[in-house]
C-alpha atoms as a PDB file:
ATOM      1  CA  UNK A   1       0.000   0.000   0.000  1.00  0.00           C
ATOM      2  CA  UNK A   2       1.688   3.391  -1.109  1.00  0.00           C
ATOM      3  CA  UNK A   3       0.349   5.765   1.985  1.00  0.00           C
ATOM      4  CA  UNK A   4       2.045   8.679   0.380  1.00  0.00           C
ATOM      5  CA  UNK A   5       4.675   9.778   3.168  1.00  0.00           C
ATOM      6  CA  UNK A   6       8.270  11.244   2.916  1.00  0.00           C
ATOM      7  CA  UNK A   7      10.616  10.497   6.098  1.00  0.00           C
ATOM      8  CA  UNK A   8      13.365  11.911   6.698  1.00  0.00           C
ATOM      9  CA  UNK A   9      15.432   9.600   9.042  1.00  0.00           C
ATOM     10  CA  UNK A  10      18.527  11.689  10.118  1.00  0.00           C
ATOM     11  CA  UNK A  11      15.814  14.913  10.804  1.00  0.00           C
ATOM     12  CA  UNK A  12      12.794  12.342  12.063  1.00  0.00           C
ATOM     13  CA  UNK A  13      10.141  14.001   9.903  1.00  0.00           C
ATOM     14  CA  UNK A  14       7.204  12.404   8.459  1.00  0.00           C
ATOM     15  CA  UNK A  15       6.053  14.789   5.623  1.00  0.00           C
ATOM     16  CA  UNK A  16       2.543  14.203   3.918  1.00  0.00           C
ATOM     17  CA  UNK A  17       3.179  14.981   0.567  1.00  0.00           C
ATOM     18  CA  UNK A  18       6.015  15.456  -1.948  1.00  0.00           C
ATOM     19  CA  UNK A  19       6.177  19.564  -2.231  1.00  0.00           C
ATOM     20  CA  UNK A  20       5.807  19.577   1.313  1.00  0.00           C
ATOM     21  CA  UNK A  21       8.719  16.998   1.644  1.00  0.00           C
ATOM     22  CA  UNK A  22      10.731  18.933  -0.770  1.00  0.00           C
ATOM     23  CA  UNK A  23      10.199  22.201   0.832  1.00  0.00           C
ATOM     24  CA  UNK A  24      11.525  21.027   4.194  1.00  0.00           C
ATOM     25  CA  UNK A  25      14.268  18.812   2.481  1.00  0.00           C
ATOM     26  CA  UNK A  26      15.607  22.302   0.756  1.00  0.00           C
ATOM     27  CA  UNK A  27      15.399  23.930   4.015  1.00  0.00           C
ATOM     28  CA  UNK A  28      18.072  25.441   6.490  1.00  0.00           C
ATOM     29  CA  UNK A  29      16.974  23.490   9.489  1.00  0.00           C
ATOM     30  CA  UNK A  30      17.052  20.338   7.725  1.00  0.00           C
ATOM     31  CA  UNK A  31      20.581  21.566   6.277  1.00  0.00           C
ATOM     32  CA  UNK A  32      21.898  22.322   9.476  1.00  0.00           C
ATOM     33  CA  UNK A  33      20.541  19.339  10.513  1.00  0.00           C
ATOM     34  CA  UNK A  34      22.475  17.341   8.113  1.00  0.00           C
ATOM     35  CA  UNK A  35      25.447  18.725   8.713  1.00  0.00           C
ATOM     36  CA  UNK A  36      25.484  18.553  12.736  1.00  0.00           C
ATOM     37  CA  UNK A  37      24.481  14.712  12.678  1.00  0.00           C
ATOM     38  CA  UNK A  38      26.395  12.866  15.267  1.00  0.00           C
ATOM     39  CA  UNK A  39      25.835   9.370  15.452  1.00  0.00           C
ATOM     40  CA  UNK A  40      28.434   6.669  17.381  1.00  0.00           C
ATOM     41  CA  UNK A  41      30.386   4.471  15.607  1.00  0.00           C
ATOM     42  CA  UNK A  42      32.248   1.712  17.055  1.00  0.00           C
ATOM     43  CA  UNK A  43      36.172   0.982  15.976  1.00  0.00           C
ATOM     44  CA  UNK A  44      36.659  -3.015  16.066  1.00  0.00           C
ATOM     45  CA  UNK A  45      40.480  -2.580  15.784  1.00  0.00           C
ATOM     46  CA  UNK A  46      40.751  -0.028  18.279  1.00  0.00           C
ATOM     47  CA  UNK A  47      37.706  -1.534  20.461  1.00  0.00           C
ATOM     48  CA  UNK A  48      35.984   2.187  21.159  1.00  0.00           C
ATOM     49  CA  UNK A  49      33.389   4.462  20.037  1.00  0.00           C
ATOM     50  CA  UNK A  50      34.245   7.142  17.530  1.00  0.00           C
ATOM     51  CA  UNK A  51      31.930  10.159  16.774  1.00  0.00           C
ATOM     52  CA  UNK A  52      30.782   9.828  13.365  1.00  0.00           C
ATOM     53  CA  UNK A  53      32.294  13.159  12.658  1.00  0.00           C
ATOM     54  CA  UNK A  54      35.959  12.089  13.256  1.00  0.00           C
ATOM     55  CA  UNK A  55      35.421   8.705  11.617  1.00  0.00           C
ATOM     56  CA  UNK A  56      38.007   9.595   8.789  1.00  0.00           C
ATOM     57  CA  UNK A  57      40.624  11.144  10.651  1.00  0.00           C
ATOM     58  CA  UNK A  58      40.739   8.352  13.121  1.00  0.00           C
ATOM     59  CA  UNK A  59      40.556   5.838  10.574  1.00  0.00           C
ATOM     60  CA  UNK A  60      43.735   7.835   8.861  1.00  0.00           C
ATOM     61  CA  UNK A  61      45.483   8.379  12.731  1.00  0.00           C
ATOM     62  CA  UNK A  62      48.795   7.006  13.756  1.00  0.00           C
ATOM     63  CA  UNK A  63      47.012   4.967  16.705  1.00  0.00           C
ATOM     64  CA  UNK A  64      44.887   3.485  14.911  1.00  0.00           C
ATOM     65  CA  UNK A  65      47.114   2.183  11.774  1.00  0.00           C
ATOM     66  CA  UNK A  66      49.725   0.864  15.058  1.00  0.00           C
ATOM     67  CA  UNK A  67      46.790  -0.719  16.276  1.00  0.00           C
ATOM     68  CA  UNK A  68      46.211  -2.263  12.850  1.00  0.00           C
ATOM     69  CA  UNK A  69      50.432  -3.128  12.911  1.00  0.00           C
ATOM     70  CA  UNK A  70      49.834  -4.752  15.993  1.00  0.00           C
ATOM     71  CA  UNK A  71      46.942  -7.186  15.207  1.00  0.00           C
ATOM     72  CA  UNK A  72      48.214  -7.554  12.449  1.00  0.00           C
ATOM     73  CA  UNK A  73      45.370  -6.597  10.464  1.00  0.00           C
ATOM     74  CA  UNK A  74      44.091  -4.208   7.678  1.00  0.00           C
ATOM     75  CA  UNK A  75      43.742  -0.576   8.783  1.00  0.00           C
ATOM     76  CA  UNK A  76      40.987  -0.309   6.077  1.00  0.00           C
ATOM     77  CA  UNK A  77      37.908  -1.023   8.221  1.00  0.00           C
ATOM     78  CA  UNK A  78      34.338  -0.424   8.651  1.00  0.00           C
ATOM     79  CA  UNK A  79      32.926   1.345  10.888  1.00  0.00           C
ATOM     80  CA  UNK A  80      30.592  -0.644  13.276  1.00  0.00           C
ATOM     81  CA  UNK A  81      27.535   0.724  15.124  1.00  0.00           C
ATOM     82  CA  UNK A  82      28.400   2.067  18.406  1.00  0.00           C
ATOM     83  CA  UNK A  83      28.454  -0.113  21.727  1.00  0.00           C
ATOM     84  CA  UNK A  84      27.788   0.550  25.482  1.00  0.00           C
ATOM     85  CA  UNK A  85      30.909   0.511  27.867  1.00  0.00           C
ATOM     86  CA  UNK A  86      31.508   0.446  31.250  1.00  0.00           C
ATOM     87  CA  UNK A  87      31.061   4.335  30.953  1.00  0.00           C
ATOM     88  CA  UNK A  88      28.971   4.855  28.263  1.00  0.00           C
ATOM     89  CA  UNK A  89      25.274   3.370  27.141  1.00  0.00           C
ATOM     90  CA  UNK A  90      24.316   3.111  23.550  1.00  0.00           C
ATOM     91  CA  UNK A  91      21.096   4.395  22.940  1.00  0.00           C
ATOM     92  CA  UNK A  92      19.862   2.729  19.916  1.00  0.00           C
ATOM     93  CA  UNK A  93      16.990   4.586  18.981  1.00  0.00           C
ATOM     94  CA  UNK A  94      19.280   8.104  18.876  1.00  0.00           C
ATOM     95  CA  UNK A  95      22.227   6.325  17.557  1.00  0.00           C
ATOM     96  CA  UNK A  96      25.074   7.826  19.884  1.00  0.00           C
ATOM     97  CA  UNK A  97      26.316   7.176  23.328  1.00  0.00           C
ATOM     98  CA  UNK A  98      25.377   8.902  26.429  1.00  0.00           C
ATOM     99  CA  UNK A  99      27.415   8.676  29.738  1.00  0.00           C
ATOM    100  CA  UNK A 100      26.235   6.578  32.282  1.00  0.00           C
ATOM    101  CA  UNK A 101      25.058   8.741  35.366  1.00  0.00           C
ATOM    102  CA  UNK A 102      23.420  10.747  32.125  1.00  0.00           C
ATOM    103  CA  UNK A 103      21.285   7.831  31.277  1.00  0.00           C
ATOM    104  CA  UNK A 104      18.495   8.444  32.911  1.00  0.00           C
ATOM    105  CA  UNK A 105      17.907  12.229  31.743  1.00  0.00           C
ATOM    106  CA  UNK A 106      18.484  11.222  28.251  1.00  0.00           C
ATOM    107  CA  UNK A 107      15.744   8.706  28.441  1.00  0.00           C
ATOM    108  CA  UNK A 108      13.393  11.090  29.454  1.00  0.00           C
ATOM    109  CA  UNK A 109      14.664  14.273  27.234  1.00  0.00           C
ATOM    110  CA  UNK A 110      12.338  15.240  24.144  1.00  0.00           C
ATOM    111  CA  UNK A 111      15.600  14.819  21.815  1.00  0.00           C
ATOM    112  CA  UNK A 112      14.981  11.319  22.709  1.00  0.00           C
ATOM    113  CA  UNK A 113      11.061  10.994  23.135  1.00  0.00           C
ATOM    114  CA  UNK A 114      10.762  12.882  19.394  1.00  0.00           C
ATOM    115  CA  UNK A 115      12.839  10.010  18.089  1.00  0.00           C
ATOM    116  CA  UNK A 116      10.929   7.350  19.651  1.00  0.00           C
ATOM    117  CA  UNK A 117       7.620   9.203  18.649  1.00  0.00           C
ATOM    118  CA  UNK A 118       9.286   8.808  14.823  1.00  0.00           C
ATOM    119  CA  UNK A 119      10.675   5.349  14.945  1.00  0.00           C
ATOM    120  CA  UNK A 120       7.095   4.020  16.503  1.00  0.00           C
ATOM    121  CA  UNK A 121       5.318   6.123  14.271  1.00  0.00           C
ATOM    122  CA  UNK A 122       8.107   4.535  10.798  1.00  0.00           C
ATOM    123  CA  UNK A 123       7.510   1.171  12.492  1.00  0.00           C
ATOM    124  CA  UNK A 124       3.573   1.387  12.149  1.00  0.00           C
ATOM    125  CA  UNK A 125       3.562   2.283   8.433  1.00  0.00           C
ATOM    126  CA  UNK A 126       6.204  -0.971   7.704  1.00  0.00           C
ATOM    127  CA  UNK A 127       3.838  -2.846   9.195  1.00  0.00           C
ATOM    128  CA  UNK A 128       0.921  -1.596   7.213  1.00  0.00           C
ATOM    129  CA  UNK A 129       3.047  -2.115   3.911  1.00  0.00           C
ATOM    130  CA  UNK A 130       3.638  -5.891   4.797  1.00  0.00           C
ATOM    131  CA  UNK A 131       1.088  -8.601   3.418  1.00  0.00           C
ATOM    132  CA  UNK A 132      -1.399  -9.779   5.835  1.00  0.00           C
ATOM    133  CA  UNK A 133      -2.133 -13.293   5.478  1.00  0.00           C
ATOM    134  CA  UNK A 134      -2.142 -13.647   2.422  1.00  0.00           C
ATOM    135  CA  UNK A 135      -3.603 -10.387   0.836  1.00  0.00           C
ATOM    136  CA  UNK A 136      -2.032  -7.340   0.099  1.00  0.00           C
ATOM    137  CA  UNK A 137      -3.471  -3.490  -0.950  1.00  0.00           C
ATOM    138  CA  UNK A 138      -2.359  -1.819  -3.691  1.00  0.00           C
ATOM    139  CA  UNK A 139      -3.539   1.992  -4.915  1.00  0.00           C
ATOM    140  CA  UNK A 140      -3.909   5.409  -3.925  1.00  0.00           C
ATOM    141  CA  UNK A 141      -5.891   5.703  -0.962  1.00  0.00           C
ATOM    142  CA  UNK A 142      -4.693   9.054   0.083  1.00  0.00           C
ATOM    143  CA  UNK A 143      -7.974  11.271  -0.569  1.00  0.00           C
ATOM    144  CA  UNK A 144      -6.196  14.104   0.634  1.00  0.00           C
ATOM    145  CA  UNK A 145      -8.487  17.326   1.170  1.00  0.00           C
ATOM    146  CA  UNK A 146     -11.466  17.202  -0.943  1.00  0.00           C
ATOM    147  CA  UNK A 147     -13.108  20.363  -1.616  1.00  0.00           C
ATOM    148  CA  UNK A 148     -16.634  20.788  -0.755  1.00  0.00           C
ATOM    149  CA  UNK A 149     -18.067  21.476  -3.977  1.00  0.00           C
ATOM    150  CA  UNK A 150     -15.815  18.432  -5.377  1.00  0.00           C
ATOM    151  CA  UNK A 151     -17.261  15.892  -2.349  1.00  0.00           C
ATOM    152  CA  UNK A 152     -20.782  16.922  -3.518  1.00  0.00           C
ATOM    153  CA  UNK A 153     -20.484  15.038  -6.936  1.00  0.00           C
ATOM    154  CA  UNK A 154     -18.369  12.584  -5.281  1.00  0.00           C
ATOM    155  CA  UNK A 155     -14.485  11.065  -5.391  1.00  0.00           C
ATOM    156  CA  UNK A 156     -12.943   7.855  -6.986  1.00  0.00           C
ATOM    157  CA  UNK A 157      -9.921   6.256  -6.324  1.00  0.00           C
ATOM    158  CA  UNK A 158      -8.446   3.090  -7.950  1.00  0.00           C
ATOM    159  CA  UNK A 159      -7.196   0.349  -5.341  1.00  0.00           C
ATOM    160  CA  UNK A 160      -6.768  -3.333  -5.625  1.00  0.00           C
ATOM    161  CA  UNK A 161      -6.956  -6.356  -2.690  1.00  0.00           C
ATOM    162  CA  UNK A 162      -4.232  -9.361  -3.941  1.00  0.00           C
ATOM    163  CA  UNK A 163      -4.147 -12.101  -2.692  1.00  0.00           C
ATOM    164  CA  UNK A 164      -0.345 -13.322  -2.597  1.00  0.00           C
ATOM    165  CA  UNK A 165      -1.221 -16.670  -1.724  1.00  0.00           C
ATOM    166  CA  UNK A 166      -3.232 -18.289  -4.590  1.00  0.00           C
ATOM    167  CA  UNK A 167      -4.188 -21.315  -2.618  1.00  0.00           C
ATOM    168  CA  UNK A 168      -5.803 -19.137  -0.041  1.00  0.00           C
ATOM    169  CA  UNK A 169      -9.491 -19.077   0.365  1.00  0.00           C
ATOM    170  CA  UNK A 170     -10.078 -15.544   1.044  1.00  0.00           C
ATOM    171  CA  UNK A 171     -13.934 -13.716   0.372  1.00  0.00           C
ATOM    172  CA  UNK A 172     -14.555 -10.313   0.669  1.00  0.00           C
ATOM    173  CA  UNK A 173     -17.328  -9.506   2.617  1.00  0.00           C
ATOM    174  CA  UNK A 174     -17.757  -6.042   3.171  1.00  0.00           C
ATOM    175  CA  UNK A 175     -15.808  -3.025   2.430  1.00  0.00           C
ATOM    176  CA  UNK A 176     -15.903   0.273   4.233  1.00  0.00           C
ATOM    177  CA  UNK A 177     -15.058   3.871   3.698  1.00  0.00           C
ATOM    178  CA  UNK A 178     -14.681   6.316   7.202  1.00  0.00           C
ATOM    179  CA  UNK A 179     -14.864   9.460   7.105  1.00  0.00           C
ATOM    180  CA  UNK A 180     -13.157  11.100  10.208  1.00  0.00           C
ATOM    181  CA  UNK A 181     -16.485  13.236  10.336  1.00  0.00           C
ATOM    182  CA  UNK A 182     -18.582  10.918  10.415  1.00  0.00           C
ATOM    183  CA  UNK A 183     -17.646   7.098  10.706  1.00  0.00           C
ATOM    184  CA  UNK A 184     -21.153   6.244  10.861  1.00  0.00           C
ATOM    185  CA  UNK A 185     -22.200   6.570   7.587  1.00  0.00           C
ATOM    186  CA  UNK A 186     -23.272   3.628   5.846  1.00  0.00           C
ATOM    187  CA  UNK A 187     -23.179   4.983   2.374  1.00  0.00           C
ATOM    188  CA  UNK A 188     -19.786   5.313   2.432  1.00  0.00           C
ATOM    189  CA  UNK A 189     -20.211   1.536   2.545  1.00  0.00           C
ATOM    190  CA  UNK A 190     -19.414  -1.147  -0.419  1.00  0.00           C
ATOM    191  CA  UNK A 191     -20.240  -4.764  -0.192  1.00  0.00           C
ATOM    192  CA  UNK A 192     -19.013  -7.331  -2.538  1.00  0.00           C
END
């Protein structure tokens, strides 16, 4: 099912449409945004977090290539994603590490609570996008903002129900339309 959103995973915006997407995309906030993104990044030869900032030059540092020398290894490695220490926690869901006695007021910051508000929220429409048991939506179901003098003659959209499992035995019973207005209505009602 295409539900016609735009994230933005570094920023955590969810933008409805594609101008609107665009318009915050092209913006200064989002640029600055961009540019200032910090995430953790773990060094397996060197066994510690790097900010994601100073990846290069400590990929390109003496310590590092010695460390390299020493394992005898390949300096040329990938960064990994960060891990917690004994004085540092991880935080998944914000991608960096926080120090350990600040734990607790990083859980509860909104830098943190707007990222788990966007990662639940990115979660949800996966979900929605997966098959479900067997059948699967396809079509434009975004209705947008119809105009009043547009609603009066009525809307179409085109939308398909697949089933990806030909064996199933799937019927369609009933199929409904709600209107946040007025959920009640039954002749916003199809049945098959």
């Amino acid at each position: 099912m295409n539900h016609n959103t735009f994230t933005c995973e570094p920023c955590g915006f969810v933008a409805s449409s594609g101008p609107y997407y665009k318009s915050l995309v092209e913006g200064k906030k989002h640029r600055k945004c961009i540019a200032c993104r910090n995430v953790t990044l773990f060094c397996p030869l060197c066994r510690r977090n790097i900010a994601s900032p100073a990846w290069t030059a400590h990929a390109r540092g003496r310590p590092h290539r010695e460390e390299a020398t020493r394992q005898n290894a390949s300096p040329d490695v990938s960064p990994q994603e960060g891990t917690t220490s004994a004085t540092e926690v991880y935080c998944d869901m914000c991608r960096f590490v926080v120090r350990r006695w600040e734990w607790e007021r990083h859980v509860t910051s909104l830098r943190h609570k707007k990222r788990e508000e966007y990662l639940s929220f990115k979660a949800a429409l996966d979900e929605m996008e997966k098959d479900k048991n067997g059948l699967m939506t396809e079509g434009d179901f975004d209705f947008g903002i119809v105009e009043p003098n547009i609603a009066a003659y009525g809307t179409r959209r085109a939308a398909k129900i697949r089933l990806t499992a030909p064996s199933s035995r799937i019927g369609m019973i009933a199929c409904r339309l709600l209107s946040s207005k007025d959920s009640q209505d039954e002749a916003n009602s199809v049945y098959v």
